[in-house]
C-alpha atoms as a PDB file:
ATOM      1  CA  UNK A   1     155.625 104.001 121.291  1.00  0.00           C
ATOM      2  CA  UNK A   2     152.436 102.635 121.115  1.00  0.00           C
ATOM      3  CA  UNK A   3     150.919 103.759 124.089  1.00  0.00           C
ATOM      4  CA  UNK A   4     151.934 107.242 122.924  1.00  0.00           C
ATOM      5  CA  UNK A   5     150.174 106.915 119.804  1.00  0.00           C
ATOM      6  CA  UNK A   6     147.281 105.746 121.171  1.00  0.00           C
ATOM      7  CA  UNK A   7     146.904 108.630 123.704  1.00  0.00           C
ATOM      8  CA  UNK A   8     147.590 110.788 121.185  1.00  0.00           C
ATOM      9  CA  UNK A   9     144.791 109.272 119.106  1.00  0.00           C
ATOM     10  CA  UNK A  10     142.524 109.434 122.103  1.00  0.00           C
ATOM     11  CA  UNK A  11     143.259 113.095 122.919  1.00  0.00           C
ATOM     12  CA  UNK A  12     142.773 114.046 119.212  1.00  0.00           C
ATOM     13  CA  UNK A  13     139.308 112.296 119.165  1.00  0.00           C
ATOM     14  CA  UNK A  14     138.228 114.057 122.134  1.00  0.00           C
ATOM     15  CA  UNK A  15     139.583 117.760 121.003  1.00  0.00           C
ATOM     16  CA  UNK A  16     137.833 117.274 117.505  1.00  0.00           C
ATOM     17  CA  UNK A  17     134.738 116.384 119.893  1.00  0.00           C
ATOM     18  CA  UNK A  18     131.504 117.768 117.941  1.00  0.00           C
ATOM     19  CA  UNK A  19     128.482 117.371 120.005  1.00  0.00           C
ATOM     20  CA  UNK A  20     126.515 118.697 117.270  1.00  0.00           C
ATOM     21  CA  UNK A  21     126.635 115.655 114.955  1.00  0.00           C
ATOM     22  CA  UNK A  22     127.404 112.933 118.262  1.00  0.00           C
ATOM     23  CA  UNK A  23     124.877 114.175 120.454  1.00  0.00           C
ATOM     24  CA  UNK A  24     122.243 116.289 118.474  1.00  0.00           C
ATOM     25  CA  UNK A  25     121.254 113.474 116.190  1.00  0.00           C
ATOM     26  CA  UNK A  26     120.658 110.916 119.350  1.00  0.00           C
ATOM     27  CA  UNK A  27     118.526 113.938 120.754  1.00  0.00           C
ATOM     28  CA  UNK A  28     116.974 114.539 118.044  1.00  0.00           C
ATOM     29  CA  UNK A  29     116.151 110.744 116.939  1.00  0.00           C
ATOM     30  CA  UNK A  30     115.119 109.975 120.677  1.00  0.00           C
ATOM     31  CA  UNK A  31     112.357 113.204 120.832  1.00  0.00           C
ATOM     32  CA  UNK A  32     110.967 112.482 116.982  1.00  0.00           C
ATOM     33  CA  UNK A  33     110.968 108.582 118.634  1.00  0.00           C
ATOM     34  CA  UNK A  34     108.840 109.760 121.305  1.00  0.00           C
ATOM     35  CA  UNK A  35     106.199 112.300 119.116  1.00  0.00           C
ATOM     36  CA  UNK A  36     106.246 108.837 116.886  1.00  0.00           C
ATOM     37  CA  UNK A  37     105.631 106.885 119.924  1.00  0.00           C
ATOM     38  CA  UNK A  38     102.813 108.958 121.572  1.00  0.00           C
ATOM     39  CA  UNK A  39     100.706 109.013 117.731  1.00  0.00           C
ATOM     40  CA  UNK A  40     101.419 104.837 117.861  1.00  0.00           C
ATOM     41  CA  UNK A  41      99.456 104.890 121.707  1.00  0.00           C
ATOM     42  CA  UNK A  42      96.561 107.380 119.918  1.00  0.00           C
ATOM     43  CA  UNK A  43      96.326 104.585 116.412  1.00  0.00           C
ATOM     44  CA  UNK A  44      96.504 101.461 119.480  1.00  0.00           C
ATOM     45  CA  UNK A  45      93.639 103.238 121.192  1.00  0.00           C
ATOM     46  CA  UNK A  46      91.555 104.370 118.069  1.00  0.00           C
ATOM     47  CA  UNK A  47      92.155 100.498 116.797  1.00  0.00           C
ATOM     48  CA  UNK A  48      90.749  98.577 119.263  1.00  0.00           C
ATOM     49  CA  UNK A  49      87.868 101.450 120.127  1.00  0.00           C
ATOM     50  CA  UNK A  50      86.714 100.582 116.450  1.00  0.00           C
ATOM     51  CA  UNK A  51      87.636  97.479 115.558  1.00  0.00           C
ATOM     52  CA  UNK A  52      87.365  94.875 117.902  1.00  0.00           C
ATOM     53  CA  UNK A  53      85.688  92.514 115.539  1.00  0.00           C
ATOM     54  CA  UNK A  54      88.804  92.322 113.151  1.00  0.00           C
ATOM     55  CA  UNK A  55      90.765  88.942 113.362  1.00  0.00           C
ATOM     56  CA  UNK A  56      92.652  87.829 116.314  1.00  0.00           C
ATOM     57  CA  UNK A  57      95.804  87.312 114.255  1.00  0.00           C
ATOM     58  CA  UNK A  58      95.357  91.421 113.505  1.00  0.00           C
ATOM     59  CA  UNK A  59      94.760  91.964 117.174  1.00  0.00           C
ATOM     60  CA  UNK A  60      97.639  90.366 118.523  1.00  0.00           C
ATOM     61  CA  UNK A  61      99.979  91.959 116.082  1.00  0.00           C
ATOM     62  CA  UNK A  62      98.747  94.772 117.068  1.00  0.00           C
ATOM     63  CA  UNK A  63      99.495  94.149 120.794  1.00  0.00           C
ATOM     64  CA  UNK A  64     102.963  92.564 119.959  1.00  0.00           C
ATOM     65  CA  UNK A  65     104.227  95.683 117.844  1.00  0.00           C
ATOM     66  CA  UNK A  66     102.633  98.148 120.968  1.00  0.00           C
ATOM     67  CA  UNK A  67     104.796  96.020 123.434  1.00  0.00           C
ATOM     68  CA  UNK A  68     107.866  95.878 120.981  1.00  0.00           C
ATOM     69  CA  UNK A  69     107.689  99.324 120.769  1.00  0.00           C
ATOM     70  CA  UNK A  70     107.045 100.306 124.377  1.00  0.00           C
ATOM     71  CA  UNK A  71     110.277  98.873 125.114  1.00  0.00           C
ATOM     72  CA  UNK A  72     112.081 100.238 122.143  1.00  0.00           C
ATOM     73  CA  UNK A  73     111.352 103.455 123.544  1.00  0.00           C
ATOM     74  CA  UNK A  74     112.913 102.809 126.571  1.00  0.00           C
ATOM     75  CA  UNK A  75     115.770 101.525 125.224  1.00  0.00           C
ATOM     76  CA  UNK A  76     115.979 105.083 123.567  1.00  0.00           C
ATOM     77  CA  UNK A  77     115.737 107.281 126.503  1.00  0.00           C
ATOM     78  CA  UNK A  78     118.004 105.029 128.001  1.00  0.00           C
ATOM     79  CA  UNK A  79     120.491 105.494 125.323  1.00  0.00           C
ATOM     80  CA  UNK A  80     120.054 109.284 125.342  1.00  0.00           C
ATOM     81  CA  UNK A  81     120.819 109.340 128.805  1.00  0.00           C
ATOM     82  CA  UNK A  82     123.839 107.341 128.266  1.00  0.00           C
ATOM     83  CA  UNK A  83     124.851 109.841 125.114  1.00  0.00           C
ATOM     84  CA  UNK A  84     124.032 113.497 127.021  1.00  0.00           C
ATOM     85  CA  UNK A  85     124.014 113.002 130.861  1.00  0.00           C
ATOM     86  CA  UNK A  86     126.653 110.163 131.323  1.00  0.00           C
ATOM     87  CA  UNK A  87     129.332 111.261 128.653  1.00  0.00           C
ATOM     88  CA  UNK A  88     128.853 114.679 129.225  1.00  0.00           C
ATOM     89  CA  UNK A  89     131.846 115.359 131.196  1.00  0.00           C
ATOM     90  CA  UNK A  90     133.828 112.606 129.130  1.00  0.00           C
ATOM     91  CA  UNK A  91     133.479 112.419 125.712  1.00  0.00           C
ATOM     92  CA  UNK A  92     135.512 109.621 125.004  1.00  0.00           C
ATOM     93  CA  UNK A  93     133.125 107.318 127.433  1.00  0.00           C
ATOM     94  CA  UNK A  94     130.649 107.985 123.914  1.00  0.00           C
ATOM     95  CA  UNK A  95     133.235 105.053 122.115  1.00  0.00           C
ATOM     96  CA  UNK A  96     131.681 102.710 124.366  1.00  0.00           C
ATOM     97  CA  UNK A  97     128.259 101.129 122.892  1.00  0.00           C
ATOM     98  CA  UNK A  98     125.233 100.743 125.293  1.00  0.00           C
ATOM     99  CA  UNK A  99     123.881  97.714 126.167  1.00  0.00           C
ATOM    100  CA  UNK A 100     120.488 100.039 125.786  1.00  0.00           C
ATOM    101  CA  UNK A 101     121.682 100.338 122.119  1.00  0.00           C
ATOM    102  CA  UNK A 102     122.144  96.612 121.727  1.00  0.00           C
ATOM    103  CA  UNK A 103     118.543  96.599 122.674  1.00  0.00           C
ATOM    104  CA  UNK A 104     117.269  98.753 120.442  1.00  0.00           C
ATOM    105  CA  UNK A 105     118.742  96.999 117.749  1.00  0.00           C
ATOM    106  CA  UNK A 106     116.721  93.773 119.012  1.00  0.00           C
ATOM    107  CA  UNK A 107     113.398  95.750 118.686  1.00  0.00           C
ATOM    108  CA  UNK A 108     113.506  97.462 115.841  1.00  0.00           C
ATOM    109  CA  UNK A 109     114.437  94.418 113.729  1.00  0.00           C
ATOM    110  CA  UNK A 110     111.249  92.572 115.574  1.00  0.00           C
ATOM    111  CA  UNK A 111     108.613  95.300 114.869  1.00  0.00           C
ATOM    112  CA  UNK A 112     109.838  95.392 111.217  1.00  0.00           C
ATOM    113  CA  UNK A 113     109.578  91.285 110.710  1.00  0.00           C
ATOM    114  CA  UNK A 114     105.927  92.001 112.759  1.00  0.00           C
ATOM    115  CA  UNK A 115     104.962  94.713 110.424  1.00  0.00           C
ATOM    116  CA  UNK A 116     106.168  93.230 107.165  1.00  0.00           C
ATOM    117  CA  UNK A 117     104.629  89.380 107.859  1.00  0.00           C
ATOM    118  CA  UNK A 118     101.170  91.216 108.314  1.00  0.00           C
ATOM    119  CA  UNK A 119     101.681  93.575 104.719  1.00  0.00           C
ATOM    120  CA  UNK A 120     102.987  90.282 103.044  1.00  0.00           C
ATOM    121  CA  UNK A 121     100.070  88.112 104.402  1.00  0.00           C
ATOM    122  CA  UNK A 122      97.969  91.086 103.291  1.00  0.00           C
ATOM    123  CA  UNK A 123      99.065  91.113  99.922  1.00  0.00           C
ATOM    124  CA  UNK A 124      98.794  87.452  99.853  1.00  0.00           C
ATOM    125  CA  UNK A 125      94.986  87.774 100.439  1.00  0.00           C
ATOM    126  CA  UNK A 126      94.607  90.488  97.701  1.00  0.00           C
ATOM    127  CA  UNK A 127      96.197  88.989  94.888  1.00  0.00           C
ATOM    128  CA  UNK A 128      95.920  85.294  95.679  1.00  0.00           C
ATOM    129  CA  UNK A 129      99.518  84.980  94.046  1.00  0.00           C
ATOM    130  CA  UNK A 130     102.537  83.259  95.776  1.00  0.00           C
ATOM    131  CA  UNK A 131     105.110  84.898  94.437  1.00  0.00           C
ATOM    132  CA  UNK A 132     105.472  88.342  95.398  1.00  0.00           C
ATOM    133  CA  UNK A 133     104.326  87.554  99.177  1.00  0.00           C
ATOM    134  CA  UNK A 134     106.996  84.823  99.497  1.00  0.00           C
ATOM    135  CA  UNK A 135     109.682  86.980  98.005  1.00  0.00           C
ATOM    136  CA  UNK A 136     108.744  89.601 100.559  1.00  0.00           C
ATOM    137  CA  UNK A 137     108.531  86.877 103.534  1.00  0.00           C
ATOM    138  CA  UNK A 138     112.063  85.872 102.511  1.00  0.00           C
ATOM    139  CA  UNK A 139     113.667  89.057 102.415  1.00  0.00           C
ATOM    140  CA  UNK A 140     111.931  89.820 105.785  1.00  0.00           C
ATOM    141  CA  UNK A 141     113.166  86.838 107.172  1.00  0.00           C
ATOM    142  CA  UNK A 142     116.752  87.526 106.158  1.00  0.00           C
ATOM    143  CA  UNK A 143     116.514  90.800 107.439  1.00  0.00           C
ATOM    144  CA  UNK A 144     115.178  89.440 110.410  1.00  0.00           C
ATOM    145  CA  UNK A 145     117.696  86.794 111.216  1.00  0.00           C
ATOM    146  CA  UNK A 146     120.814  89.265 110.145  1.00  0.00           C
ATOM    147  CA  UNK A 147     119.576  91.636 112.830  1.00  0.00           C
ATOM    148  CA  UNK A 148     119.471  88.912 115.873  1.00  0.00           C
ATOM    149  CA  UNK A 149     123.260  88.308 114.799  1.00  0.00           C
ATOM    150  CA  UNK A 150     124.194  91.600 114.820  1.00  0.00           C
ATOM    151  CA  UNK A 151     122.532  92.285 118.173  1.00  0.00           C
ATOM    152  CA  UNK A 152     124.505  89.065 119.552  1.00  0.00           C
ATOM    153  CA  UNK A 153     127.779  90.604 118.402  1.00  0.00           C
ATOM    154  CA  UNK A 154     126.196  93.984 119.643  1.00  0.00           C
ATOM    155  CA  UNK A 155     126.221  92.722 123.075  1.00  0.00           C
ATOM    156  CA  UNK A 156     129.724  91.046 122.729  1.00  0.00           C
ATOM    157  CA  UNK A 157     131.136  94.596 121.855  1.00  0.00           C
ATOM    158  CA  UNK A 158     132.590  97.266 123.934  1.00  0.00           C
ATOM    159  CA  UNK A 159     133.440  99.720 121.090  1.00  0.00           C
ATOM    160  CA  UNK A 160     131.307 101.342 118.561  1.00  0.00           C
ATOM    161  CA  UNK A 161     134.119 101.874 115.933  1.00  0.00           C
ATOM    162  CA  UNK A 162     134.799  98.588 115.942  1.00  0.00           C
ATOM    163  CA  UNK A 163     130.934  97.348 115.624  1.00  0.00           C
ATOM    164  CA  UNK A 164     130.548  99.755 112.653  1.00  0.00           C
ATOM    165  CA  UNK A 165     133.799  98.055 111.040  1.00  0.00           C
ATOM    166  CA  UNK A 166     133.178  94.769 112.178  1.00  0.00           C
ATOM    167  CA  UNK A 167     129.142  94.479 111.208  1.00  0.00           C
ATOM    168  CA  UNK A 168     129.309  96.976 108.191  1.00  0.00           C
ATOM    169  CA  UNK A 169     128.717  94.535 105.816  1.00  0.00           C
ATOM    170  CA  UNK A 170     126.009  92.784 108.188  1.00  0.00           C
ATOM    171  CA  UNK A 171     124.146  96.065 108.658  1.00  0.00           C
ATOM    172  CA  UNK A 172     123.979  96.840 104.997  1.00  0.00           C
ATOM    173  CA  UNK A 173     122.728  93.696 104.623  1.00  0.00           C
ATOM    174  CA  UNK A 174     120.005  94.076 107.168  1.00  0.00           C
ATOM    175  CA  UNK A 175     119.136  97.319 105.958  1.00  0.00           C
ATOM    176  CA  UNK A 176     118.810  96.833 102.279  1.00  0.00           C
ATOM    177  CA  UNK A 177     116.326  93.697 102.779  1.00  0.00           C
ATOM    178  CA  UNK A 178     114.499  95.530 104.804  1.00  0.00           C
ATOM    179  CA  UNK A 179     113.949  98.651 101.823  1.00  0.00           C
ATOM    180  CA  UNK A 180     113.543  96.171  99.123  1.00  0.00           C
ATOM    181  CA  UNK A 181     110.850  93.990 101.020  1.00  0.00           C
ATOM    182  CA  UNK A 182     108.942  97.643 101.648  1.00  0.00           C
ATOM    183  CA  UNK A 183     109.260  98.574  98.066  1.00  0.00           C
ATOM    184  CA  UNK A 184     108.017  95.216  96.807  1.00  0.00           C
ATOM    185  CA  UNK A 185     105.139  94.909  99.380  1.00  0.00           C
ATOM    186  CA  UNK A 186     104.242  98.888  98.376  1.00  0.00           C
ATOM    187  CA  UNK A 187     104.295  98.792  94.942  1.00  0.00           C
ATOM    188  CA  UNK A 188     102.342  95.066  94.249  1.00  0.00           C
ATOM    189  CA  UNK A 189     100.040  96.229  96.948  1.00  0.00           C
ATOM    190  CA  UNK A 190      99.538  99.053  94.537  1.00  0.00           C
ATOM    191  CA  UNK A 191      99.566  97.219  91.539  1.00  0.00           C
ATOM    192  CA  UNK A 192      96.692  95.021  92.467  1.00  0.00           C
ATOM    193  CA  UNK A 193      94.530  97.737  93.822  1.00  0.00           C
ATOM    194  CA  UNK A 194      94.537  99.095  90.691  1.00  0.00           C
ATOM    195  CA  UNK A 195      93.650  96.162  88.854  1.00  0.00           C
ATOM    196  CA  UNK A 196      90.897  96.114  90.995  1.00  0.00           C
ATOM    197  CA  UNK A 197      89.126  98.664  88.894  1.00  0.00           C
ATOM    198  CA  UNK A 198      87.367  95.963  86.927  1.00  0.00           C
ATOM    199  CA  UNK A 199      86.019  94.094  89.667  1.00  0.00           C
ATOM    200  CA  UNK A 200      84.563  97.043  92.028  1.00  0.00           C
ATOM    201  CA  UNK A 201      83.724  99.392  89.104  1.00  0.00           C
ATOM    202  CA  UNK A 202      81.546 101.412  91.314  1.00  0.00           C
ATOM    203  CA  UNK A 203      84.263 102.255  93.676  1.00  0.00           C
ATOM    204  CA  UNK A 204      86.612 103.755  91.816  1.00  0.00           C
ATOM    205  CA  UNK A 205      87.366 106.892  93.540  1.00  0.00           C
ATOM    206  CA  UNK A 206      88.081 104.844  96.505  1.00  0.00           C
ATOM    207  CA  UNK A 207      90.526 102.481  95.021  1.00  0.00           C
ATOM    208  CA  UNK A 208      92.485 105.351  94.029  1.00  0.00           C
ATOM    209  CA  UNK A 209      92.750 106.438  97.337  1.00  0.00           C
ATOM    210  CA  UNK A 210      93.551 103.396  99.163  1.00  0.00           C
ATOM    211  CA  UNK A 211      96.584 102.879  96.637  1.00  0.00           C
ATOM    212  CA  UNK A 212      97.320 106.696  97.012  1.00  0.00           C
ATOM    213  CA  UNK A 213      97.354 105.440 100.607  1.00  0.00           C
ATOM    214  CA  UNK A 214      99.443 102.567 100.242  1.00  0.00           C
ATOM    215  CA  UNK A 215     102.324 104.363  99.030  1.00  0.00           C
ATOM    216  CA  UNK A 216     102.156 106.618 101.307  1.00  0.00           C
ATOM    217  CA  UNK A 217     102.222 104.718 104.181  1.00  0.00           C
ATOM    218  CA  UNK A 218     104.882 101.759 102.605  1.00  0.00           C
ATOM    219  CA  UNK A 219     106.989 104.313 101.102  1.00  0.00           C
ATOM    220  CA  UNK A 220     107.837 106.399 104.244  1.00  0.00           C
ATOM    221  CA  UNK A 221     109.274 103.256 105.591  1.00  0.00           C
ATOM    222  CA  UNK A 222     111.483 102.861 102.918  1.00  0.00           C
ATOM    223  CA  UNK A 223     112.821 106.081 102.887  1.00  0.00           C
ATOM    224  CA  UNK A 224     114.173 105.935 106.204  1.00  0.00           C
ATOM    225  CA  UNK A 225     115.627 102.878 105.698  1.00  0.00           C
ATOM    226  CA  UNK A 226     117.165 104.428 102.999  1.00  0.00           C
ATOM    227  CA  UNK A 227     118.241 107.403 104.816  1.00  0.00           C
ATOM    228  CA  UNK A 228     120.342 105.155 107.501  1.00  0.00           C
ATOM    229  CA  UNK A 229     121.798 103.420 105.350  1.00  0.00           C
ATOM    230  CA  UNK A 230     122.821 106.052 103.282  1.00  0.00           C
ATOM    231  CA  UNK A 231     124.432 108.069 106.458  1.00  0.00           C
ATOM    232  CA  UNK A 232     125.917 104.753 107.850  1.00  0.00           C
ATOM    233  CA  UNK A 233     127.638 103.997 104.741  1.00  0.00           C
ATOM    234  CA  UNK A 234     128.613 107.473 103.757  1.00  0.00           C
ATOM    235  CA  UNK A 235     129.416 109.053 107.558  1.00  0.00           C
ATOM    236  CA  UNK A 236     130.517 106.280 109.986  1.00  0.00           C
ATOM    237  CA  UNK A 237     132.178 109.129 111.922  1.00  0.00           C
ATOM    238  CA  UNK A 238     129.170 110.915 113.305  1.00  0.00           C
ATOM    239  CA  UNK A 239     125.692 109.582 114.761  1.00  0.00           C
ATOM    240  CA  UNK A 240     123.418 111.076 112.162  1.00  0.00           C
ATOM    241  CA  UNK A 241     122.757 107.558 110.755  1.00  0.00           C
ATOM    242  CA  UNK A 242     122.063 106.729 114.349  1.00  0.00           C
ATOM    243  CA  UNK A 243     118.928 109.340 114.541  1.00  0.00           C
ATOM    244  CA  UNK A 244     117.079 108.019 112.453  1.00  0.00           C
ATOM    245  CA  UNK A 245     117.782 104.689 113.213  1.00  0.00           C
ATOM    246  CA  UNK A 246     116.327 105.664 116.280  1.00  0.00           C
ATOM    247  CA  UNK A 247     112.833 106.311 114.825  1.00  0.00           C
ATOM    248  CA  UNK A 248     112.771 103.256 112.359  1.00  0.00           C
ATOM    249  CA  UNK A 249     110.771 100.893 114.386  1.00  0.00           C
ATOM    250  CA  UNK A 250     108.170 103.758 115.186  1.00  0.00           C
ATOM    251  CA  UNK A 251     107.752 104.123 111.854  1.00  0.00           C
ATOM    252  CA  UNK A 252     107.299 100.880 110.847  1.00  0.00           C
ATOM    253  CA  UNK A 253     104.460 100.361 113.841  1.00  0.00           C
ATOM    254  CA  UNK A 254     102.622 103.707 112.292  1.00  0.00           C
ATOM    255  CA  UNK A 255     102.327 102.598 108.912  1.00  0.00           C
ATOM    256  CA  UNK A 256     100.927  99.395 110.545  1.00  0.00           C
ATOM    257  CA  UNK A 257      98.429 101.360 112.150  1.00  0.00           C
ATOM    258  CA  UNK A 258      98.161 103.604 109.818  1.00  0.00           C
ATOM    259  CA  UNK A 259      96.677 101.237 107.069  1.00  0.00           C
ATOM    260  CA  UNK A 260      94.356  99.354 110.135  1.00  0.00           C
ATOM    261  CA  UNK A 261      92.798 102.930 110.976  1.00  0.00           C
ATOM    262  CA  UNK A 262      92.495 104.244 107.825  1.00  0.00           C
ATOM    263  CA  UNK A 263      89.854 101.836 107.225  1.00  0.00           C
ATOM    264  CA  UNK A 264      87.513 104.649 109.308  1.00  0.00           C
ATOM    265  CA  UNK A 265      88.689 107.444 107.117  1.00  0.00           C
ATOM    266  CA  UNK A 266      87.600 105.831 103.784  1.00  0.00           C
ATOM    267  CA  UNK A 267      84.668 104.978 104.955  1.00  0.00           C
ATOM    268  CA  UNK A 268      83.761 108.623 106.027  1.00  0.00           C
ATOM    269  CA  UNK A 269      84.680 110.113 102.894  1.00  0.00           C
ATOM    270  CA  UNK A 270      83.119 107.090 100.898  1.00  0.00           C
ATOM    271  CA  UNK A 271      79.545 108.133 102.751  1.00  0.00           C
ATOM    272  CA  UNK A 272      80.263 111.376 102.608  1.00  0.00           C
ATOM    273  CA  UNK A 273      80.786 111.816  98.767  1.00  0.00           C
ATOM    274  CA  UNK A 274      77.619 109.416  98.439  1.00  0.00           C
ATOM    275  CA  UNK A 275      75.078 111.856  99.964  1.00  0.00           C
ATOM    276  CA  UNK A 276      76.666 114.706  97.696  1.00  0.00           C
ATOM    277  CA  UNK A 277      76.415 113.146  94.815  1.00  0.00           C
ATOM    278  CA  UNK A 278      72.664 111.856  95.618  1.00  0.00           C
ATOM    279  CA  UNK A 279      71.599 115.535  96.947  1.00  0.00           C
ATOM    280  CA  UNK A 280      73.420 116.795  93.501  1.00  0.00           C
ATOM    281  CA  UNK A 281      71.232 114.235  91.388  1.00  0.00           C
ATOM    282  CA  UNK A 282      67.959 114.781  93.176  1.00  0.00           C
ATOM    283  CA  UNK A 283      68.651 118.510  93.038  1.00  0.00           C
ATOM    284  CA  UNK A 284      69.638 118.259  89.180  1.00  0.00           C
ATOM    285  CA  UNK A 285      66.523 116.981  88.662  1.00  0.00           C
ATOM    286  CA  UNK A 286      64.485 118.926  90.830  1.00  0.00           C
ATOM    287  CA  UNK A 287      65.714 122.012  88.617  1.00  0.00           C
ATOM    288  CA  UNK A 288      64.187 119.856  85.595  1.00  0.00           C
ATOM    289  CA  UNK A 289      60.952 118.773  86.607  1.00  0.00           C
ATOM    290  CA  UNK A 290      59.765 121.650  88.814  1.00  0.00           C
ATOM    291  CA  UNK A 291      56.240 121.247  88.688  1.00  0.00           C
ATOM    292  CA  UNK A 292      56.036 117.235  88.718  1.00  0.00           C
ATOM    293  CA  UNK A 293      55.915 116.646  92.879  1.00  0.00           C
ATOM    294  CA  UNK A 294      56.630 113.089  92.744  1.00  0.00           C
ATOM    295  CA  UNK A 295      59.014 113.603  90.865  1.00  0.00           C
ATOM    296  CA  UNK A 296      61.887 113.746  93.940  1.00  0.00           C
ATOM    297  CA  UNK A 297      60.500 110.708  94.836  1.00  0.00           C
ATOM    298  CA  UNK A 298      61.003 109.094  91.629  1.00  0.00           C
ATOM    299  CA  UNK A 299      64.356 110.226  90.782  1.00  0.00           C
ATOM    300  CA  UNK A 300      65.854 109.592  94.209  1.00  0.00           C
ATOM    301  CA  UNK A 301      65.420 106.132  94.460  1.00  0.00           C
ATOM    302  CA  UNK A 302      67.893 104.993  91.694  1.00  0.00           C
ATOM    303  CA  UNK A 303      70.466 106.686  93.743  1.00  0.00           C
ATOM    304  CA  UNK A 304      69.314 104.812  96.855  1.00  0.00           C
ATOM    305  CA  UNK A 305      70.471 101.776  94.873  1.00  0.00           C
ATOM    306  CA  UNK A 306      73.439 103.036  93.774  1.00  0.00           C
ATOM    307  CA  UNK A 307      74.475 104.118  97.239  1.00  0.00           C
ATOM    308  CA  UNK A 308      74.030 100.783  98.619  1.00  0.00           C
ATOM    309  CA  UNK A 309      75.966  98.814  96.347  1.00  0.00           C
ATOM    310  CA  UNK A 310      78.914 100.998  96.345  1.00  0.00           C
ATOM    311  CA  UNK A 311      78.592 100.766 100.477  1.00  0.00           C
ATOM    312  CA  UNK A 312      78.489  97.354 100.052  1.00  0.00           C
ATOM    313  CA  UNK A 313      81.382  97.126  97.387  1.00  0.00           C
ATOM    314  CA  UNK A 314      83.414  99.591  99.321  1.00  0.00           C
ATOM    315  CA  UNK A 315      83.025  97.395 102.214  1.00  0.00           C
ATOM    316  CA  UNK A 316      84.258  93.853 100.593  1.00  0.00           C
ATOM    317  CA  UNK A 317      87.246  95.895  99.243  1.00  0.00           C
ATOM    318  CA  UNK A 318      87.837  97.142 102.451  1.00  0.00           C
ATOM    319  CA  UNK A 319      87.854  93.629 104.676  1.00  0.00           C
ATOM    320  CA  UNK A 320      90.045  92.109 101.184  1.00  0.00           C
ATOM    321  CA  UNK A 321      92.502  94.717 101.982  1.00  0.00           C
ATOM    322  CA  UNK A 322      92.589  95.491 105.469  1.00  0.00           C
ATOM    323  CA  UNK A 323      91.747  92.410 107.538  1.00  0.00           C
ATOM    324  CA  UNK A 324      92.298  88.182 107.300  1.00  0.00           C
ATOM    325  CA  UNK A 325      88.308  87.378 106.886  1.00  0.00           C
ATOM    326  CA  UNK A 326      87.365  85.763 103.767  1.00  0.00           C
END
């Protein structure tokens, strides 16, 4: 009786096969995992072509997350293959989890604690406060240790409906420290660039885009965090939850590198708006004083000033935000 409900079972599952929300989510995840991965070679490159005097501590992080992720991605392909090539003539061989999946778990939960430690130790340098950064640190690190234990049990399981039932409560877990440490490192980051108004009052324009810029970068993070564990809790029965699993890690590793490089950016549009406003000054009073020649001279020279201490502001906000010098 019960081997005739359980082939029954088995022969339902693979009737109601859909490869549309099985397979098409792991494709999809894996080639947005590899667009993700090819912009996190570009940032490495662009990083270490124009920064090479930033900290060692930022270097190596740097290096660690490019490794993590390098093998994150083949874990991925790997897993696709397993998904469309391997299962394609047997669907029911997709109830048996990957050892490349396993993996993947591994990685993504080690580029997140890299990524996070780096925004906490960065907020910790900003505000000079304890508080927030430790909270952070301790959600990251309970995020972090959850995740080895479900990859242990990962590799001790054979069945994917069982490792969603048995680790649901583990995953969630995982997952929500993971959003709430983002959020909290996002938003104080933002809180405390803004506050920063009073001390670089020059640089205002900047500030508000480097916080504009924060939570961008912190927020996208988040919201795929959100997104898997929204599927996972809501759809255990299909792989969309999966998919963007899949691209997690790579986003975490862009935002990383997305906040290093966008040091170059800032700077560009910093000088850039400097000139303009110094050609609109002179030129205002060029209009004024038409027939006074020293008078360009004379008027230009204030904004000379002006142009150097925002540069120099600009550039003490910049190493306070971005990198682990004093």
């Amino acid at each position: 009786m019960n081997s005739t409900d359980t082939s029954t079972s088995l022969s339902f599952e693979v009737a109601a096969f859909n490869a549309s929300i099985i397979v098409g989510p792991v494709v999809l995840g894996t080639l947005f995992d590899a667009c993700l991965f090819g912009c996190l070679v570009i940032q490495t490159y662009v990083y270490y072509a124009n920064f090479a005097n930033d900290h060692r501590v930022i270097k190596v992080t740097v290096a660690a997350v490019f490794a993590t992720q390098i093998a994150h991605m083949m874990c991925v392909s790997a897993t696709l293959w397993n998904t469309a090539v391997n299962a394609y003539d047997d669907p029911s061989k997709l109830q048996i989890l990957p050892l490349t999946a396993c993996a993947t778990i591994l990685f993504t939960g080690i580029t997140g604690a890299l990524v996070e430690s780096y925004f906490a130790f960065r907020l910790w340098k900003l505000s000079r406060k304890l508080l927030l950064p430790l909270l952070s640190l301790v959600l990251c690190v309970i995020a972090q240790v959850v995740s080895l234990v479900i990859t242990v049990r990962a590799f001790n399981t054979t069945s994917i409906a069982a490792f969603e039932t048995d680790q649901n409560t583990s995953i969630t877990l995982a997952l929500t420290s993971r959003v709430l440490c983002d959020t909290i490192l996002t938003l104080s980051m933002a809180w405390y660039l803004r506050k920063q108004r009073s001390v670089f009052s020059r640089t205002t324009s900047t500030i508000d885009r480097l916080v504009l810029w924060t939570i961008e970068t912190g927020l996208i993070t988040s919201l795929v965090a959100v997104l898997v564990i929204s599927f996972f809790l809501a759809m255990k029965q299909n792989y969309i939850w999966v998919g963007f699993y899949a691209i997690l890690a790579s986003v975490n590793g862009n935002s990383l590198l997305a906040s290093l490089n966008g040091r170059l950016i800032f700077r560009s549009v910093t000088n850039e708006s400097l000139g303009m406003s110094t050609l609109s000054g002179s030129g205002g009073e060029r209009n004024k004083q038409p027939f006074v020649i020293n008078v360009t001279q004379t008027v230009r020279s204030p904004p000379e000033v002006f142009k150097h201490d925002e540069r120099e502001e600009s550039t003490r906000l910049y190493t306070q935000v971005s990198s682990l010098s004093s």
